[in-house]
C-alpha atoms as a PDB file:
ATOM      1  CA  UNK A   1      29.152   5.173 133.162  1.00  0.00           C
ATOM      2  CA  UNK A   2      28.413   2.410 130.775  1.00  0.00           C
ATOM      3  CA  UNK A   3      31.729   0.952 128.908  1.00  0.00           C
ATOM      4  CA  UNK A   4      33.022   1.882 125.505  1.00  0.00           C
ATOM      5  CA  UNK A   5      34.569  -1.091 123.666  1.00  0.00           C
ATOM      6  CA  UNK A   6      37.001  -0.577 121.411  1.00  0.00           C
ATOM      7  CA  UNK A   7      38.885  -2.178 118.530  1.00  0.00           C
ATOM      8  CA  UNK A   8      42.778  -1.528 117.997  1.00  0.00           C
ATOM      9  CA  UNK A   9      43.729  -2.148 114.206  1.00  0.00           C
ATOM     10  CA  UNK A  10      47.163  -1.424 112.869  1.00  0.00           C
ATOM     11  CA  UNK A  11      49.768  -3.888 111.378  1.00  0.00           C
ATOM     12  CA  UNK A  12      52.670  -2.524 113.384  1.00  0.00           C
ATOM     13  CA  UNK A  13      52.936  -3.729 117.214  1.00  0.00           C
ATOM     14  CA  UNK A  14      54.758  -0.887 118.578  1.00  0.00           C
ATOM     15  CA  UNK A  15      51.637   1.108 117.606  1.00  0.00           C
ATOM     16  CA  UNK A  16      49.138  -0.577 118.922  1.00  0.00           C
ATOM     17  CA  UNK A  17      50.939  -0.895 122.390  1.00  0.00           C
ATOM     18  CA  UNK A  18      50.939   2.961 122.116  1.00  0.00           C
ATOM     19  CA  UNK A  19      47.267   3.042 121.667  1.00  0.00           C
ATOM     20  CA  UNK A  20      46.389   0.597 123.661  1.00  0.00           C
ATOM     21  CA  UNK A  21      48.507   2.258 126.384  1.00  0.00           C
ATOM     22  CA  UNK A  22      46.760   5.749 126.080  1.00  0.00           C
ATOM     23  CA  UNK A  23      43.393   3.876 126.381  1.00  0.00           C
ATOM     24  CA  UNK A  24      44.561   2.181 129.440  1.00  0.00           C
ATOM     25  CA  UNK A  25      44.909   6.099 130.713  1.00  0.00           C
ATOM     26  CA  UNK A  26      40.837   6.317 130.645  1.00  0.00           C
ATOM     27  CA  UNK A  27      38.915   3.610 132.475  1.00  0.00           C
ATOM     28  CA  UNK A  28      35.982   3.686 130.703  1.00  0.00           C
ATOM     29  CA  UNK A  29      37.447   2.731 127.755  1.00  0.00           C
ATOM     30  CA  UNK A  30      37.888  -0.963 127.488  1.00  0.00           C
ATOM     31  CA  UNK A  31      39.824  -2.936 124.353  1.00  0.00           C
ATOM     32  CA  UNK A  32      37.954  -5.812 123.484  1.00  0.00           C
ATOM     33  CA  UNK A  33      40.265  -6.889 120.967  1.00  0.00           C
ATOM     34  CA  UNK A  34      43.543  -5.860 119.293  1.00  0.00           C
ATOM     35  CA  UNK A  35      44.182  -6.821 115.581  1.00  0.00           C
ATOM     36  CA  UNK A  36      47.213  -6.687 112.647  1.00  0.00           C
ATOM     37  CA  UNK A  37      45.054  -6.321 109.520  1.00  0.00           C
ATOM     38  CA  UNK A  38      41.821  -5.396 108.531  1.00  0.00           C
ATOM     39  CA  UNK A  39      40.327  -8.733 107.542  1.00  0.00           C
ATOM     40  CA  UNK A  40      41.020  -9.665 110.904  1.00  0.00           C
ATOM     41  CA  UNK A  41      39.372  -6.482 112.159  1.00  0.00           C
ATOM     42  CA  UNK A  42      36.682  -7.529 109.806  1.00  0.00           C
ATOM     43  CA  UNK A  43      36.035 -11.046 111.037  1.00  0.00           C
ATOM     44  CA  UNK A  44      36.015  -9.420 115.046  1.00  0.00           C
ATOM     45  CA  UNK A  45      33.138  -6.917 113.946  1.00  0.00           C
ATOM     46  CA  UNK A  46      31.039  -9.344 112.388  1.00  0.00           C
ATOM     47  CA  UNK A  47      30.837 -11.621 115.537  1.00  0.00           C
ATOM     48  CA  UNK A  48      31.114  -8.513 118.101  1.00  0.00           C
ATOM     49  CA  UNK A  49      29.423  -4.962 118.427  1.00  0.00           C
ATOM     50  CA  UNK A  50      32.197  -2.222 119.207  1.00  0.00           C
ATOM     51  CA  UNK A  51      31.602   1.600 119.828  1.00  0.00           C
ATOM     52  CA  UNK A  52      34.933   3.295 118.790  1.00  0.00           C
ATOM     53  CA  UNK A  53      38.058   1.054 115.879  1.00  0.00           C
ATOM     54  CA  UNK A  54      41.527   2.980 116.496  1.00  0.00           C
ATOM     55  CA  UNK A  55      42.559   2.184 112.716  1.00  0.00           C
ATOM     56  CA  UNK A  56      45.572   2.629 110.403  1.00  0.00           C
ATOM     57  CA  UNK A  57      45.843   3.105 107.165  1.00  0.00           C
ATOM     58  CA  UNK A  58      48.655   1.794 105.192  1.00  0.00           C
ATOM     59  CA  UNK A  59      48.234  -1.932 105.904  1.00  0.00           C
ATOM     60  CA  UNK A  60      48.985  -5.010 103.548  1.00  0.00           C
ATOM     61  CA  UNK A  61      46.067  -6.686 101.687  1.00  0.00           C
ATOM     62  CA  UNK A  62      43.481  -3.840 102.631  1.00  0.00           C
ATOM     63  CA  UNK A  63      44.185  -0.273 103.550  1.00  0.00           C
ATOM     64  CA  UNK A  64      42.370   1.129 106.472  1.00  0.00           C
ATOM     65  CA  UNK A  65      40.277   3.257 103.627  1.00  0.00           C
ATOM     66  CA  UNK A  66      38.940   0.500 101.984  1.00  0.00           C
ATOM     67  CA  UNK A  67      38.164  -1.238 104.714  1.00  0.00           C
ATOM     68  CA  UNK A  68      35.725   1.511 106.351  1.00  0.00           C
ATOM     69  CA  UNK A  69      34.159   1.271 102.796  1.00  0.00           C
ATOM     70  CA  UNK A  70      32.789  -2.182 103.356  1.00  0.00           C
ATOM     71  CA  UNK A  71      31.501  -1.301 106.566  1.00  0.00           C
ATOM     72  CA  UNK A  72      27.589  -1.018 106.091  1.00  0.00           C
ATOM     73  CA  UNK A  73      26.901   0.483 109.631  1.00  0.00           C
ATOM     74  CA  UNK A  74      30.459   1.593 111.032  1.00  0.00           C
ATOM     75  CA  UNK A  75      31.174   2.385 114.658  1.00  0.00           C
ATOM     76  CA  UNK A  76      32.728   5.687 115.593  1.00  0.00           C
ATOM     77  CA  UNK A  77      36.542   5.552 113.707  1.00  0.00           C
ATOM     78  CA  UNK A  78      39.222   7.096 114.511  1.00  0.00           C
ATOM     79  CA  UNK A  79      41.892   6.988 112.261  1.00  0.00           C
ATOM     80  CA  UNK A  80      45.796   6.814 113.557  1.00  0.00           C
ATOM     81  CA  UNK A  81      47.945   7.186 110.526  1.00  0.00           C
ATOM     82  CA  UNK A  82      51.650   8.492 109.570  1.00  0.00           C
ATOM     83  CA  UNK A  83      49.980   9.804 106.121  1.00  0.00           C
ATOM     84  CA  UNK A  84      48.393  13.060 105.943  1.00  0.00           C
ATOM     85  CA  UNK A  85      47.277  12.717 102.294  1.00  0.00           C
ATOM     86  CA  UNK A  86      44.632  10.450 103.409  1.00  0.00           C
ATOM     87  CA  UNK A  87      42.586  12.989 106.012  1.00  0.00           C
ATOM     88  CA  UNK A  88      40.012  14.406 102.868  1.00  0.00           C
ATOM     89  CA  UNK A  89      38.735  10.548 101.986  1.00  0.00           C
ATOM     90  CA  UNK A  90      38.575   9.457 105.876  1.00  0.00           C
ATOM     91  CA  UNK A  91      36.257  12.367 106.667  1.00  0.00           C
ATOM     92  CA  UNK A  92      34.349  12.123 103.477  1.00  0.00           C
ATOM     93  CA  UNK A  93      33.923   8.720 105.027  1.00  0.00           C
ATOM     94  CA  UNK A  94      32.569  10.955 107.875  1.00  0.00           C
ATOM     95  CA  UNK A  95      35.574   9.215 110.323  1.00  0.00           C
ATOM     96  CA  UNK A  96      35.388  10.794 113.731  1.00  0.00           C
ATOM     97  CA  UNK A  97      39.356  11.944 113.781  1.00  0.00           C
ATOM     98  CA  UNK A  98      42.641  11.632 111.734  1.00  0.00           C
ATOM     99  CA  UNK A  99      45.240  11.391 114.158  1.00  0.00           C
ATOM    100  CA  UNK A 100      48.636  11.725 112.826  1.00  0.00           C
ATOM    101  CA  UNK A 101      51.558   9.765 114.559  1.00  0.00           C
ATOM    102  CA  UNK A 102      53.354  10.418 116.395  1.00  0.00           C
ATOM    103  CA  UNK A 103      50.135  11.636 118.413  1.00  0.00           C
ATOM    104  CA  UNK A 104      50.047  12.944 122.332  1.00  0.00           C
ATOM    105  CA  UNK A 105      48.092  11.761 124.819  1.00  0.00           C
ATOM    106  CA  UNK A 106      46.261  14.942 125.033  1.00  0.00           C
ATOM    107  CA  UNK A 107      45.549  15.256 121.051  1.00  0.00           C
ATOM    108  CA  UNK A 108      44.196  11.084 121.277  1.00  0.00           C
ATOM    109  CA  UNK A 109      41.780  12.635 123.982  1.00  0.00           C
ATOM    110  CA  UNK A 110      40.489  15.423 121.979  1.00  0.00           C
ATOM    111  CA  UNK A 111      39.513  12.344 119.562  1.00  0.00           C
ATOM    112  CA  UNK A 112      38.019  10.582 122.227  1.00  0.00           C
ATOM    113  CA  UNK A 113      36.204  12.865 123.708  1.00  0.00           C
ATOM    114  CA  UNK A 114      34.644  13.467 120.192  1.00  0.00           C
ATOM    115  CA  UNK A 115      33.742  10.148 119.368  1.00  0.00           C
ATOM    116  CA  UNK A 116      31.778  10.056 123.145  1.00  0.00           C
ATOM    117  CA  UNK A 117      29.798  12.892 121.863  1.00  0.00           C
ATOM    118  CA  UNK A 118      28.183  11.219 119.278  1.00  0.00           C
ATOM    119  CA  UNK A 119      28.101   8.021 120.855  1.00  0.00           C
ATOM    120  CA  UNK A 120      26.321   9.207 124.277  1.00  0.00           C
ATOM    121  CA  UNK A 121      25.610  12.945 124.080  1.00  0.00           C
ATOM    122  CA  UNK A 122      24.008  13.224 127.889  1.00  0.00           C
ATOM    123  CA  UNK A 123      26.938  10.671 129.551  1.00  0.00           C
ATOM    124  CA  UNK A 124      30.327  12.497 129.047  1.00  0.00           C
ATOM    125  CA  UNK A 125      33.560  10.981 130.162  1.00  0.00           C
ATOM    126  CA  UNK A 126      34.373  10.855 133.817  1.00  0.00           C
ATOM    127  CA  UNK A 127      30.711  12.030 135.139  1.00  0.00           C
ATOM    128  CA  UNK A 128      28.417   9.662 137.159  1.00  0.00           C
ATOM    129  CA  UNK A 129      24.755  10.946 137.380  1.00  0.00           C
ATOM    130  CA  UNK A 130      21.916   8.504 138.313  1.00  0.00           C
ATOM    131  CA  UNK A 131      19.534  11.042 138.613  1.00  0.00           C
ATOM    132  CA  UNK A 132      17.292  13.490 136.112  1.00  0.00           C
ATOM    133  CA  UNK A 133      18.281  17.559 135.648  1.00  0.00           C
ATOM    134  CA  UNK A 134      14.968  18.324 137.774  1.00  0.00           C
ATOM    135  CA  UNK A 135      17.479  17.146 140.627  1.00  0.00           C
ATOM    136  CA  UNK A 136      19.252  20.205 142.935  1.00  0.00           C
ATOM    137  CA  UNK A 137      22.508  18.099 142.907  1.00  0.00           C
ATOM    138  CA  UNK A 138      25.205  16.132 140.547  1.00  0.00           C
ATOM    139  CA  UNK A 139      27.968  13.840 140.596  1.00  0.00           C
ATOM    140  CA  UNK A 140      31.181  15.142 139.529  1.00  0.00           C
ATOM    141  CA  UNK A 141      34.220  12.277 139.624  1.00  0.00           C
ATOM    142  CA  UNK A 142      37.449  14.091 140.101  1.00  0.00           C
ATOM    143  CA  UNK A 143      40.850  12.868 141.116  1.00  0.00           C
ATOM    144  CA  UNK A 144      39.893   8.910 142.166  1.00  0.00           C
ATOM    145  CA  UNK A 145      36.550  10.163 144.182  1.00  0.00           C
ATOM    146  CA  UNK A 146      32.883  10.940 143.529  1.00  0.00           C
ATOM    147  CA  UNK A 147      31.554  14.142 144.677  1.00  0.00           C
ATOM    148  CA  UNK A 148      28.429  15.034 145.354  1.00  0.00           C
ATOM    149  CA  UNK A 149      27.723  18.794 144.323  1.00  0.00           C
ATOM    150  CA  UNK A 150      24.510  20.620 145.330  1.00  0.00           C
ATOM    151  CA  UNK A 151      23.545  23.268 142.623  1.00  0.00           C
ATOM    152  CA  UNK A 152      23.481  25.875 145.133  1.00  0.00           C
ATOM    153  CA  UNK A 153      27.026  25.255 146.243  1.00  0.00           C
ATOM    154  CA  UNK A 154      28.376  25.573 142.146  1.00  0.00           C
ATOM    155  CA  UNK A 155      30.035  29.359 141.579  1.00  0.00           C
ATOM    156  CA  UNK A 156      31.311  28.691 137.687  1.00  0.00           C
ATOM    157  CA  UNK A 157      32.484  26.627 135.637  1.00  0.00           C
ATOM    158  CA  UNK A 158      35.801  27.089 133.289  1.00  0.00           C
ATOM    159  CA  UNK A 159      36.720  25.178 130.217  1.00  0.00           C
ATOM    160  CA  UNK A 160      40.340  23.736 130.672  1.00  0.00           C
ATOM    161  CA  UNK A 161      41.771  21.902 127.507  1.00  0.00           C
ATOM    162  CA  UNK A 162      39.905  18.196 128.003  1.00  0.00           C
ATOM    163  CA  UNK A 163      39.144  19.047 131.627  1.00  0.00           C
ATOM    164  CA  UNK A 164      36.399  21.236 132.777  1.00  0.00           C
ATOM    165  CA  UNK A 165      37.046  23.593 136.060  1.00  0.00           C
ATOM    166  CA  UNK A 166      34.789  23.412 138.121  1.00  0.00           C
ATOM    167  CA  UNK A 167      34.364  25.477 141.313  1.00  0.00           C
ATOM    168  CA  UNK A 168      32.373  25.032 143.981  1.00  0.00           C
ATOM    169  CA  UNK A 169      32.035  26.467 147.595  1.00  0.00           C
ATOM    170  CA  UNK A 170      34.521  24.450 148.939  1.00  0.00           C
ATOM    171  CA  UNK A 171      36.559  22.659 146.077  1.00  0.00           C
ATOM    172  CA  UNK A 172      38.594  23.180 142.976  1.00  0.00           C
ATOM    173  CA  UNK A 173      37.581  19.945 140.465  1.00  0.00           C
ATOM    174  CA  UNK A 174      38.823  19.036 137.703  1.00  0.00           C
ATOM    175  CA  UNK A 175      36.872  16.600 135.795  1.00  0.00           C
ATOM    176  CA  UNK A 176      37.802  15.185 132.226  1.00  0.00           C
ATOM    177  CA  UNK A 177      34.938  16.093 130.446  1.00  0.00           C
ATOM    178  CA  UNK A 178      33.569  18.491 127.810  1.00  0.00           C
ATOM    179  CA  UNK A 179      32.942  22.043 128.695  1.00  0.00           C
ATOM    180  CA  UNK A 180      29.418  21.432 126.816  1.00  0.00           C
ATOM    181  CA  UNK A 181      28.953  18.352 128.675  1.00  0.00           C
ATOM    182  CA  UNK A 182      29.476  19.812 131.680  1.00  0.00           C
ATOM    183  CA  UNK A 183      26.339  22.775 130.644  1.00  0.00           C
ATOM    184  CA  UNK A 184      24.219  20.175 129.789  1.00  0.00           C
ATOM    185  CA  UNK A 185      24.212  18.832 133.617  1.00  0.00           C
ATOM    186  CA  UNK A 186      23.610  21.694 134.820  1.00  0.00           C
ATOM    187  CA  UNK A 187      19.800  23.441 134.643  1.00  0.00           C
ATOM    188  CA  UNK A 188      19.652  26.677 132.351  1.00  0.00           C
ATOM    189  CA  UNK A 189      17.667  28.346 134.223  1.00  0.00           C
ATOM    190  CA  UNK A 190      20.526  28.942 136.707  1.00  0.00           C
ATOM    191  CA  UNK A 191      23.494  28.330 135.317  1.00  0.00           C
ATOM    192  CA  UNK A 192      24.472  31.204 132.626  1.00  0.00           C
ATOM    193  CA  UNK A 193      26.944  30.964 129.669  1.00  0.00           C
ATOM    194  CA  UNK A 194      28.403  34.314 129.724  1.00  0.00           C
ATOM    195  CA  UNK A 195      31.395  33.858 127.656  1.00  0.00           C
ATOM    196  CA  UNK A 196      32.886  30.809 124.898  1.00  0.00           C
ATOM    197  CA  UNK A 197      34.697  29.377 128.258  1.00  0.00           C
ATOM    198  CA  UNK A 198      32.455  30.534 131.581  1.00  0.00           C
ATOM    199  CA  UNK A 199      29.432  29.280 132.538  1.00  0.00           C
ATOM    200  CA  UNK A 200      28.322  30.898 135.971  1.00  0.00           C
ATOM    201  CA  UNK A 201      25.334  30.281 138.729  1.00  0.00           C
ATOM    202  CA  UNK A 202      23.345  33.642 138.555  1.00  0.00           C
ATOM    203  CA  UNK A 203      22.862  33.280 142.370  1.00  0.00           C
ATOM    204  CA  UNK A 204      26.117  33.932 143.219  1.00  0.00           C
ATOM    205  CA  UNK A 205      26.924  37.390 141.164  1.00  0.00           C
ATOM    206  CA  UNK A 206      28.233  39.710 143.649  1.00  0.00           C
ATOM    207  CA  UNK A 207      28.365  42.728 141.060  1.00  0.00           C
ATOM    208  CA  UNK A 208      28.741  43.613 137.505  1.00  0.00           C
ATOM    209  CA  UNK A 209      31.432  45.880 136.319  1.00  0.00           C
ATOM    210  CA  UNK A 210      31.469  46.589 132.536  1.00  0.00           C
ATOM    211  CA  UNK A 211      32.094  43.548 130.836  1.00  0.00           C
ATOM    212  CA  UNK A 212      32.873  41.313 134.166  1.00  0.00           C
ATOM    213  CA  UNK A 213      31.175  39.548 136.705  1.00  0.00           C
ATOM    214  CA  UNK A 214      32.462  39.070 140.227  1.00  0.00           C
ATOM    215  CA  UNK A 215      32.223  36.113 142.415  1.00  0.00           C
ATOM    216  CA  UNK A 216      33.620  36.006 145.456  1.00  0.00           C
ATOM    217  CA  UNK A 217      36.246  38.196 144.284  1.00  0.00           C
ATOM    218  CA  UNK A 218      36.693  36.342 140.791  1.00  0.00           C
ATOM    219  CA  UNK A 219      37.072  38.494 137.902  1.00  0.00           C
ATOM    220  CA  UNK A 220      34.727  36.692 135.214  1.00  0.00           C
ATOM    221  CA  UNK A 221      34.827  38.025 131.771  1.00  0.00           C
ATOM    222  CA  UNK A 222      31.801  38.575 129.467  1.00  0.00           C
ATOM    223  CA  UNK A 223      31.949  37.545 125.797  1.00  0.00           C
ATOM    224  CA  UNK A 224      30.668  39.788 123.431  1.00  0.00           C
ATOM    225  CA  UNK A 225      28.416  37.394 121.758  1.00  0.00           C
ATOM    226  CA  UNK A 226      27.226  36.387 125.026  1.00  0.00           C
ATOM    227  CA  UNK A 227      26.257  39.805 126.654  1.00  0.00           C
ATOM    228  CA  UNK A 228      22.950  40.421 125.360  1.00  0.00           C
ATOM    229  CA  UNK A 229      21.181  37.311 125.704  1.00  0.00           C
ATOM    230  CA  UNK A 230      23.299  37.481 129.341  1.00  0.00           C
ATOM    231  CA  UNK A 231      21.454  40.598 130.208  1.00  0.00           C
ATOM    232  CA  UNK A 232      17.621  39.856 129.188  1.00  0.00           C
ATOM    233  CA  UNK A 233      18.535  36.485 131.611  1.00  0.00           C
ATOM    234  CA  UNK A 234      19.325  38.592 134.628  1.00  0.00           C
ATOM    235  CA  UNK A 235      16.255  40.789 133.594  1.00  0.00           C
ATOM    236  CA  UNK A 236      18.456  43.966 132.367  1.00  0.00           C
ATOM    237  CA  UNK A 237      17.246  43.825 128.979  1.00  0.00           C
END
């Protein structure tokens, strides 16, 4: 998938090595520059286009709040910040995230993962697919390799934290994407969301029990909000 650059600001080193560690953890993000202050951001945006600025906010000469102010056309922000007062002006700012240090690896995904939703809704993070929805197959890149997975082989999917489960007729994936990222790969007219964290290929229901599906001996659960629409799609309704 195409590249997102990204711009590390913050006037304390030990914090950007953290950052720029955690981006290090997700190869398709790629630092194209790493700065102490925000003029110095400043002068780097003028002369280069970048998707996603890790900034700080308490910073000498500007704050990271002023700053985003003199931004005509910002790029996705994502602000990394020991002060909580601040989080009401950065999204009035509409900032993409307000991470508070110290911050997890897991919680500066989350972040990510938003900011990749508005910058590419149809190319989610860790999902390689050079070819239309019409197609009866998709690329799923899981644990170093690329898989190629035929529609008809897909059981269900299963939102897991900033991984999506995905199983399939002969494997167990785990690819770091979106849950809704993952259902817009997939064609609706076979693949069912039948609960807030399932999405299931109709083809392979073996039964349905009250407010479960069964697939190969996989208890599936039903949401309530997704039931009815779930029945008039199988035709029961």
């Amino acid at each position: 998938m195409t590249p997102i650059d990204c711009l590390i600001v913050d006037d304390e080193p030990i914090a950007r090595d953290i950052i720029r560690t955690y981006c290090a953890h997700l190869p398709y993000l790629h630092v194209t520059g790493v700065c102490g202050s925000a003029l110095e951001a400043r002068a780097v945006l003028m002369q280069q286009k970048v998707d996603i600025v890790f900034l700080d906010i308490n910073m000498p000469v500007m704050d990271g709040i002023s700053f985003l102010k003199t931004l005509k056309t910002p790029p996705q922000i994502i602000f990394t910040t020991a002060y909580k007062e601040y989080a009401v002006d950065a999204f009035d700012l509409s900032a993409c995230d307000y991470l508070l240090k110290p911050f997890s690896l897991e919680r500066f995904i989350v972040a990510v993962d938003k900011a990749m939703e508005k910058l590419q809704p149809t190319a989610r993070a860790f999902v390689e697919t050079g070819e239309s929805k019409e197609d009866d197959f998709l690329f799923l890149k899981a644990e170093g390799r690329i898989y190629k997975v035929m529609h008809d082989d897909l059981l269900y999917a299963e939102a897991n934290g900033n991984y999506t489960k995905v199983r399939t007729a002969q494997h167990t994936l785990l690819p770091a994407m979106t849950f809704s990222g993952f259902e817009e790969l997939v064609p609706k007219s076979k693949f069912l969301r039948i609960h807030r964290s399932f999405i299931i290929n109709k083809s392979k229901i073996d039964h349905i029990e009250g407010n479960r599906v069964f697939i190969q001996n996989t208890e599936i659960p039903i949401g309530s909000n997704y039931r009815e629409q779930f029945l008039k799609q199988i035709g029961l309704s």
